[in-house]
Protein backbone atom coordinates (compact mmCIF):
# COMPACT_ATOMS: atom_id res chain seq x y z
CA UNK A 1 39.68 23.89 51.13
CA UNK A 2 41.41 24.90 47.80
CA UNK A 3 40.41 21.65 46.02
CA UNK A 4 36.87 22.11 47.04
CA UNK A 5 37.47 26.04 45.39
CA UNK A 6 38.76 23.98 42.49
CA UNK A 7 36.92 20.96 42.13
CA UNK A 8 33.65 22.92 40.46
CA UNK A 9 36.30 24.40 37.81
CA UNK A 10 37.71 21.43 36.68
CA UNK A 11 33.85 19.48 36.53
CA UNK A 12 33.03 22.26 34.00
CA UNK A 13 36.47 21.87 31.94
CA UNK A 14 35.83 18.26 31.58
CA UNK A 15 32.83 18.75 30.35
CA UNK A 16 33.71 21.06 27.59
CA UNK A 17 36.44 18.68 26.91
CA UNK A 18 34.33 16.01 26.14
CA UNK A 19 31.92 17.54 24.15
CA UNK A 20 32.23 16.49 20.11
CA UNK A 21 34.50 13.86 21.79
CA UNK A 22 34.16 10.18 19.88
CA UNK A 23 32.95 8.65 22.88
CA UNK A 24 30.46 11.71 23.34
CA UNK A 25 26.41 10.57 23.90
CA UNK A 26 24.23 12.24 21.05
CA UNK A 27 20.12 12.59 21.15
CA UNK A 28 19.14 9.85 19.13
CA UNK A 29 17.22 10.96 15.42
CA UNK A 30 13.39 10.25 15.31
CA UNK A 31 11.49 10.11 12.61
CA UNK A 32 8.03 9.81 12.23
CA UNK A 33 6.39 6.74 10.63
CA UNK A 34 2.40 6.41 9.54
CA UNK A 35 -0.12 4.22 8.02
CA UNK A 36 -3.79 4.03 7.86
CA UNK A 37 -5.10 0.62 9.58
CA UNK A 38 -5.57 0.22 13.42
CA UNK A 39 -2.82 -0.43 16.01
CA UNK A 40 -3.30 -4.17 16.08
CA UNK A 41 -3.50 -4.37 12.07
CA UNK A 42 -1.27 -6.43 10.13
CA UNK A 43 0.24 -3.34 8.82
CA UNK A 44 1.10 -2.06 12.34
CA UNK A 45 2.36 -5.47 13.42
CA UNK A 46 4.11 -7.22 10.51
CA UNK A 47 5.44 -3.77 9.26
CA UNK A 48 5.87 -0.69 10.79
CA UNK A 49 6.86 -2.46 14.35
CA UNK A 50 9.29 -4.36 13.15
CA UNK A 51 10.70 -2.14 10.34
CA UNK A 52 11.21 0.28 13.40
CA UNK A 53 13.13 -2.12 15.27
CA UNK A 54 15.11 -2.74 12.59
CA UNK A 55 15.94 0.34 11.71
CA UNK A 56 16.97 1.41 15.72
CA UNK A 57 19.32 -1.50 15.63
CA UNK A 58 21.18 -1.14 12.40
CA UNK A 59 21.90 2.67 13.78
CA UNK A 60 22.95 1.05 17.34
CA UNK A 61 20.00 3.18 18.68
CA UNK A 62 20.90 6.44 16.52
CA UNK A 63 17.53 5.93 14.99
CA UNK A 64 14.00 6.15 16.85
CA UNK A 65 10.67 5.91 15.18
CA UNK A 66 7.35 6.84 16.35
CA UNK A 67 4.87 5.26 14.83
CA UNK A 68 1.11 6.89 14.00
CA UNK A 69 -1.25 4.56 13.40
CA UNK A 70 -5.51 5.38 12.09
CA UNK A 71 -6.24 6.16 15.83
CA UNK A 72 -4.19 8.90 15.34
CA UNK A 73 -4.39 12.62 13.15
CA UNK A 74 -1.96 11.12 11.19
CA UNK A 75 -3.19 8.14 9.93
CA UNK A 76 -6.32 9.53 7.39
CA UNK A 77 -6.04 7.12 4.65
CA UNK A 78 -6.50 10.14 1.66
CA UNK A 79 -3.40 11.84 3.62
CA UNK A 80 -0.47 9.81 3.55
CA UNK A 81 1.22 11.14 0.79
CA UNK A 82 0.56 14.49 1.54
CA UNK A 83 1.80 14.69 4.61
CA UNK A 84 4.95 13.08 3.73
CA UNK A 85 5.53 15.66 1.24
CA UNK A 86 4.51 18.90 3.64
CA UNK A 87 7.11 17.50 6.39
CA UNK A 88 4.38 16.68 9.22
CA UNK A 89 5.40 12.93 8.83
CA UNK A 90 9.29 11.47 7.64
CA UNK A 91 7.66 8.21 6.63
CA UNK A 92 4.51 6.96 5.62
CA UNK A 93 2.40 3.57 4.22
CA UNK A 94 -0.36 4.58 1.83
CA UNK A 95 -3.16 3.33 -0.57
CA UNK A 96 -2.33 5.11 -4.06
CA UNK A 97 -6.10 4.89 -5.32
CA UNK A 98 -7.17 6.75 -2.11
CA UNK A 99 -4.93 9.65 -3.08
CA UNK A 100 -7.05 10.53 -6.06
CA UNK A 101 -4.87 11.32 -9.43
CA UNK A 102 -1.23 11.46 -7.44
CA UNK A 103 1.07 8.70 -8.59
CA UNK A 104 -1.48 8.05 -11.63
CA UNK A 105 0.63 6.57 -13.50
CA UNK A 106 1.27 3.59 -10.96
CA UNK A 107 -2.48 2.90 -10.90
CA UNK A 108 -1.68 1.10 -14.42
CA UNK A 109 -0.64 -2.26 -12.50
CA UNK A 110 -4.23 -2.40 -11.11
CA UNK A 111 -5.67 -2.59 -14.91
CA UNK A 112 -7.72 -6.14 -14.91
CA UNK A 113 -5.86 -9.18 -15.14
CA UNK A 114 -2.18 -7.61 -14.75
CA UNK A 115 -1.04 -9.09 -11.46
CA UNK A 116 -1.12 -13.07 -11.28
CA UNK A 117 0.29 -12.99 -7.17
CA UNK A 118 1.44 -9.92 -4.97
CA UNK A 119 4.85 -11.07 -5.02
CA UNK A 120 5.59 -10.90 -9.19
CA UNK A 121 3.20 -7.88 -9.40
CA UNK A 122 4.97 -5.92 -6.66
CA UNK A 123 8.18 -6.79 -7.63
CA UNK A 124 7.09 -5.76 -11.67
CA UNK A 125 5.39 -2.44 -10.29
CA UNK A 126 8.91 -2.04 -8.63
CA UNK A 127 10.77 -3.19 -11.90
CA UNK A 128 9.02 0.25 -13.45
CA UNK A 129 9.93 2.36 -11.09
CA UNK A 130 13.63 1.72 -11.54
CA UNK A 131 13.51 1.55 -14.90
CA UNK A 132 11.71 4.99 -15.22
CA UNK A 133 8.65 4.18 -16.93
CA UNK A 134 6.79 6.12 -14.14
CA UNK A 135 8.44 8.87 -14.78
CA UNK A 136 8.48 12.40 -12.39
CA UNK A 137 5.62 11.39 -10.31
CA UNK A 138 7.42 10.33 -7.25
CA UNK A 139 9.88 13.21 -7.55
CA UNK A 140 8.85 14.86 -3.89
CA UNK A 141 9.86 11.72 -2.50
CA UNK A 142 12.51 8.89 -1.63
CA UNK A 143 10.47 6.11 -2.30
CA UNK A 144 11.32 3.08 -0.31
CA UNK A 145 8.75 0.54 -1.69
CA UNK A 146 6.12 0.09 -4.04
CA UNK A 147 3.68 -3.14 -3.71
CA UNK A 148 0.07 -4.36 -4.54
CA UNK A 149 -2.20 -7.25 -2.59
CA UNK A 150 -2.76 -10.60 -4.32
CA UNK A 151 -5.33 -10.03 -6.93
CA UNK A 152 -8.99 -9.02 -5.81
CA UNK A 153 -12.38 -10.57 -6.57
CA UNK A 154 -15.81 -10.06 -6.29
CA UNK A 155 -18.21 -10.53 -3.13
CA UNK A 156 -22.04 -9.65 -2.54
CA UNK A 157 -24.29 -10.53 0.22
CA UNK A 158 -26.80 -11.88 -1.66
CA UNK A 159 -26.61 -12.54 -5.53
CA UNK A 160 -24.51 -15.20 -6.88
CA UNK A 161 -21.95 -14.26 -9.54
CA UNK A 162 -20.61 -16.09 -12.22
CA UNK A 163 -20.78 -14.35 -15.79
CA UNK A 164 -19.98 -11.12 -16.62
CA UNK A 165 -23.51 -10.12 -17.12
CA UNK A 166 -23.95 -11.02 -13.53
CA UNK A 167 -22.52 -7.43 -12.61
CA UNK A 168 -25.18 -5.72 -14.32
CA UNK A 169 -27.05 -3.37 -12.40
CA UNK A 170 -24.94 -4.33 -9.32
CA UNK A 171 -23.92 -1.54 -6.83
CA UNK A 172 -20.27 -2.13 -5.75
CA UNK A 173 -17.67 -0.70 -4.11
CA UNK A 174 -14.36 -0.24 -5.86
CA UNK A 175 -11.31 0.30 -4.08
CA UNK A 176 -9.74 3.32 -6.60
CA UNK A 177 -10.92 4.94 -10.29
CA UNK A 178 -9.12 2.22 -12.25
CA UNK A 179 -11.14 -0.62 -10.90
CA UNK A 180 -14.36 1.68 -10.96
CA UNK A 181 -13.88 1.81 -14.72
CA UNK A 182 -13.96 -1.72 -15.33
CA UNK A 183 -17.10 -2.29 -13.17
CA UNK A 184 -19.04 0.61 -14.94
CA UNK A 185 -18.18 -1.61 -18.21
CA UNK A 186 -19.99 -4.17 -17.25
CA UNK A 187 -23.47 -2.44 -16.18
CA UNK A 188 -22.47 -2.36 -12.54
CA UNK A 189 -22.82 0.98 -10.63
CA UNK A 190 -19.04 1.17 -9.02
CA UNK A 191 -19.30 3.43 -5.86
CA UNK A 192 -15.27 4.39 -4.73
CA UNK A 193 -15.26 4.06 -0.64
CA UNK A 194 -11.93 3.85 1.05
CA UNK A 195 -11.78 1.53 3.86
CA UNK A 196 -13.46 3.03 6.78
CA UNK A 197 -16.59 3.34 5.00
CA UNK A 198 -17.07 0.08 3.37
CA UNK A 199 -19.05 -1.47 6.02
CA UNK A 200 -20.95 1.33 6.86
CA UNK A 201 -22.05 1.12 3.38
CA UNK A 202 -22.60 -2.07 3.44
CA UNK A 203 -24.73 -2.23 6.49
CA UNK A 204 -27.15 0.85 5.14
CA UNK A 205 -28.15 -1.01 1.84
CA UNK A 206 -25.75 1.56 0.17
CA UNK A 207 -24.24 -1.12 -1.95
CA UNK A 208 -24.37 -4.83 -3.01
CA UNK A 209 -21.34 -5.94 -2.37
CA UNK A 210 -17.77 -5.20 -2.25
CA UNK A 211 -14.80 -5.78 -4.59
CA UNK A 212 -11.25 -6.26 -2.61
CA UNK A 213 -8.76 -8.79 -1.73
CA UNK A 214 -9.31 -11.44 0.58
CA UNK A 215 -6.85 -9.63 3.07
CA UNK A 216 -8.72 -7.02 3.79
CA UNK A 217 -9.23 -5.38 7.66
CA UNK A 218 -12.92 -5.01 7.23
CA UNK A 219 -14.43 -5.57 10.19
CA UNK A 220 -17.49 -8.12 9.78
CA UNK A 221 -16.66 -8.93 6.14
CA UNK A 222 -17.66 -12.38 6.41
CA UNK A 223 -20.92 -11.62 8.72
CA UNK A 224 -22.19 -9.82 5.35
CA UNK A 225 -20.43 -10.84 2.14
CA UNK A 226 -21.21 -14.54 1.40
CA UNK A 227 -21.04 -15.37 -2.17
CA UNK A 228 -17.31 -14.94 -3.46
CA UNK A 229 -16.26 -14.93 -7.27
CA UNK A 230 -13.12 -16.05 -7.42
CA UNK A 231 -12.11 -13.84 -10.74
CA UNK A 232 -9.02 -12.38 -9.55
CA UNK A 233 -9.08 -9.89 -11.53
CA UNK A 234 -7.34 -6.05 -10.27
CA UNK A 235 -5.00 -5.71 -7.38
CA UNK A 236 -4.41 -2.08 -5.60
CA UNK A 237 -0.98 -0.35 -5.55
CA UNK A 238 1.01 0.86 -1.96
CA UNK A 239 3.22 3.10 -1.61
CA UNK A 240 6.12 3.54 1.57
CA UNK A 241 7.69 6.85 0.76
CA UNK A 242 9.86 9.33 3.00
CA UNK A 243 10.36 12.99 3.11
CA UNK A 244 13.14 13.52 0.21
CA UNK A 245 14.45 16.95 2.14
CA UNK A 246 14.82 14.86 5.84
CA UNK A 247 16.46 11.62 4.39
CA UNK A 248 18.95 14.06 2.22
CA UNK A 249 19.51 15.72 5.70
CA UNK A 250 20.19 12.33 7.80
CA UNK A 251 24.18 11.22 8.38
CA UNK A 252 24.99 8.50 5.76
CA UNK A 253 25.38 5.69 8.26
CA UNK A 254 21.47 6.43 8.82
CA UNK A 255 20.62 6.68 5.34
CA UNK A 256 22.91 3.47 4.68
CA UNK A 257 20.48 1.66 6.74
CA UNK A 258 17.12 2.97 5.25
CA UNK A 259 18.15 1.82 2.06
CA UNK A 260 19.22 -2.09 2.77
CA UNK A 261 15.76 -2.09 5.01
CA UNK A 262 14.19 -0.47 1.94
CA UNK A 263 14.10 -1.16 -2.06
CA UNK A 264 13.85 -4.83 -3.21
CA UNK A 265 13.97 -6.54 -0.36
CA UNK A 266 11.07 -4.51 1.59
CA UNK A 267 9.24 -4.72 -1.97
CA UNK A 268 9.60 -8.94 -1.60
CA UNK A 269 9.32 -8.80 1.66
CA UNK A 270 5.34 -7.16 1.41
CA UNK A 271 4.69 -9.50 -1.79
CA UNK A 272 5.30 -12.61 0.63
CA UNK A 273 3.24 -11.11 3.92
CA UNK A 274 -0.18 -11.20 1.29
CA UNK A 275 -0.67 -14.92 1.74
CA UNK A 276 -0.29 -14.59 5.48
CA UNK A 277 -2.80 -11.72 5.35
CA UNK A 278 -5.27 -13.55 3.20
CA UNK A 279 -5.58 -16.09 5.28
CA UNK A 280 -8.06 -15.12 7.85
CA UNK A 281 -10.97 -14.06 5.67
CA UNK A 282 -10.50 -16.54 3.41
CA UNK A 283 -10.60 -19.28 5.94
CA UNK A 284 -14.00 -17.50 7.17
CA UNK A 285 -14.97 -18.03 3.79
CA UNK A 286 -15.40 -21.37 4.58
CA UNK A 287 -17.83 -21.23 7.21
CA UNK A 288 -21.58 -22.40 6.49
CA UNK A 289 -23.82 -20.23 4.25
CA UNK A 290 -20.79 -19.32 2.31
CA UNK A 291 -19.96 -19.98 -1.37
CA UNK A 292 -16.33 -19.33 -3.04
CA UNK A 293 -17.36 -19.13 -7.19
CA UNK A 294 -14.64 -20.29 -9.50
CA UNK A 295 -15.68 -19.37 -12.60
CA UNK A 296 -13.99 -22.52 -15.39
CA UNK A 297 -11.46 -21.51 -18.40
CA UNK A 298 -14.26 -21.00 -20.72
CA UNK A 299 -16.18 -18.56 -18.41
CA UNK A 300 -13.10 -17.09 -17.62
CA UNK A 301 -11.89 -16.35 -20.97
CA UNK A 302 -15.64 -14.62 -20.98
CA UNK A 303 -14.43 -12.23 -17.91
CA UNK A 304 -11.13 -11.38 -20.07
CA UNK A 305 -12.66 -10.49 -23.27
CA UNK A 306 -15.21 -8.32 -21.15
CA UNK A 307 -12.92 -6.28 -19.26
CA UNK A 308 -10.22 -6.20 -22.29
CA UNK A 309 -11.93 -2.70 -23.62
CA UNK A 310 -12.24 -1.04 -20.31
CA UNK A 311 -8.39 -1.77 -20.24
CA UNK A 312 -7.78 -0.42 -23.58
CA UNK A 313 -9.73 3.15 -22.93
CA UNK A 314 -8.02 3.40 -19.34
CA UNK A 315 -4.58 3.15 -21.40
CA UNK A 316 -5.66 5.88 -23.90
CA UNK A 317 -6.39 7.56 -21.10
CA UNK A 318 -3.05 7.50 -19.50
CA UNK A 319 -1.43 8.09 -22.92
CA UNK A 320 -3.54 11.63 -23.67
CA UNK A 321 -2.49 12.48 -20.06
CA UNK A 322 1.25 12.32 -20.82
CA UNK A 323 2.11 8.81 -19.85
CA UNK A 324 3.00 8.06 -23.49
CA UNK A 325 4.74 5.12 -23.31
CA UNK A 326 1.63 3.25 -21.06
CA UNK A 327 1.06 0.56 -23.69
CA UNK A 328 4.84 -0.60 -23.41
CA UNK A 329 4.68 -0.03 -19.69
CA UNK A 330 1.41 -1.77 -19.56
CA UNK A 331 3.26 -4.81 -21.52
CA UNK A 332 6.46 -5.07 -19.42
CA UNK A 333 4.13 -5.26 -16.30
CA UNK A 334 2.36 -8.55 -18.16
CA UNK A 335 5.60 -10.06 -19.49
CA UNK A 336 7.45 -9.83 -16.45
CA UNK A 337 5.06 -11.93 -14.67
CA UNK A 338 4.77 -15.16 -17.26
């Protein structure tokens, strides 16, 4: 009878005694993780599920992350950044042109004719991020990549385009301000939609056609769009970014393993998943009723001389802003692609 008195003591003593012990189980850390396509998009399944996986097993299961996807309050496209940098959300994808003048000076990879392939532009964009060039604008923020798409062309549903004077008159949507610029150059009427209302837009009459990359999640693209000028001419910058305060709070084990699942390698690693994304739409391309335009050198060298001023005045623009060294920025992007 006196063991069963005792028995209840000693239960609570070694329980006491084993808390802080080594061996002792802890609630695992979650963070938060969002992005602005749909749950079965190719950013949900060939990034943030996987990058989540990763990052639970490099902490042995210290780590969990919930991801928030555009089905979700947290995935608003024009929000990503912002929410990153008011706490609701550790982690978060976005589309820099959809965040109006944040991270402006970034927007100067999407100048025409900067970015030859997603891989050497995202790994140049990344290049001036280390090097400073973009100066204080990412301050709020451990950044944890920076990337763009492979470089974006023009499609319309029903006028063929070839020549720059093609564009004239042309309503268009433009992913971001620095590719509305260079439209407006040309006589087209540039009309800035983010990706949810492209379609919409496109179904209503609202516009003529659509400038983006062929891996784009527009639903029904190819139904519409069927005339494709193969320009290549702007790409649009990403941004994965974290909550400075909560990865300065984290253990160093955990932040060990953010950054070798972050930096350069997540940078390549987004570069290389553009062809895969591509793919898709551009194979629809080839259906029936469908023409992909490739303009030759001469007509080419026609697009480049167009768009050359609008690049010029975007760069003064960037320069009166503050970003005074944008010409030299502007030049390492294009040398360190050749």
């Amino acid at each position: 009878m006196r063991w069963l008195q005792i028995l209840p003591i000693c239960c609570v003593l070694l329980a006491i005694a084993g808390i802080g012990t080594p061996g002792a189980a802890q609630q695992p850390i979650t963070l938060k993780l969002s992005h602005f396509l749909g749950p079965a998009s190719f950013f949900e399944l060939d990034f943030a599920q996987p990058w989540a996986k990763e990052l639970e097993a490099r902490t042995n299961g210290g780590v969990k992350v919930e991801i928030y996807n555009a089905s979700s309050s947290f995935g608003e496209v024009t929000k990503q950044a912002t929410q990153v940098k008011d706490g609701t959300i550790d982690i978060a994808l976005g589309l820099r042109g959809a965040e109006g003048d944040r991270f402006l000076r970034s927007s100067i990879v999407e100048l025409p004719f900067v970015v030859h392939d997603a891989l050497g532009g995202s790994r140049a964009l990344w290049g001036l991020y280390q090097d400073g060039a973009l100066g204080d604008e990412y301050k709020d923020y451990k950044v944890l990549a920076l990337f763009v798409h492979n470089p974006g062309l023009i499609h319309t549903a029903d006028k063929r385009i070839v020549a720059p004077d093609d564009l004239r008159d042309q309503r268009l949507r433009a992913p971001n301000k620095t590719v509305a610029t260079a439209l407006q150059a040309l006589g087209a009427t540039p009309v800035v939609l983010q990706v949810n209302d492209v379609m919409p837009a496109v179904k209503d009459h609202r516009i003529d056609g659509i400038v983006t990359n062929w891996g784009n999640p527009l639903p029904g693209f190819n139904e519409y769009m069927k005339y494709h000028t193969d320009i290549a001419f702007y790409t649009s910058a990403f941004f994965v970014v974290m909550n400075r305060r909560k990865y300065e709070s984290l253990p160093d084990d955990v932040r060990s393993a953010i950054d070798e699942l972050s930096g350069a390698p997540l940078v390549t690693r987004f570069g290389l998943l553009w062809n895969k994304w591509d793919r898709p739409v551009r194979d629809g391309a080839n259906a029936p009723g469908h023409k992909i335009i490739v303009p030759d050198e001469t007509t080419l060298a026609q697009w480049r001389t167009a768009l050359r001023p609008a690049a010029d005045r975007y760069l003064d623009m960037l320069a009166a802003g503050g970003f005074t060294d944008a010409r030299s920025a502007y030049d390492s992007l294009v040398s360190a692609q050749r």
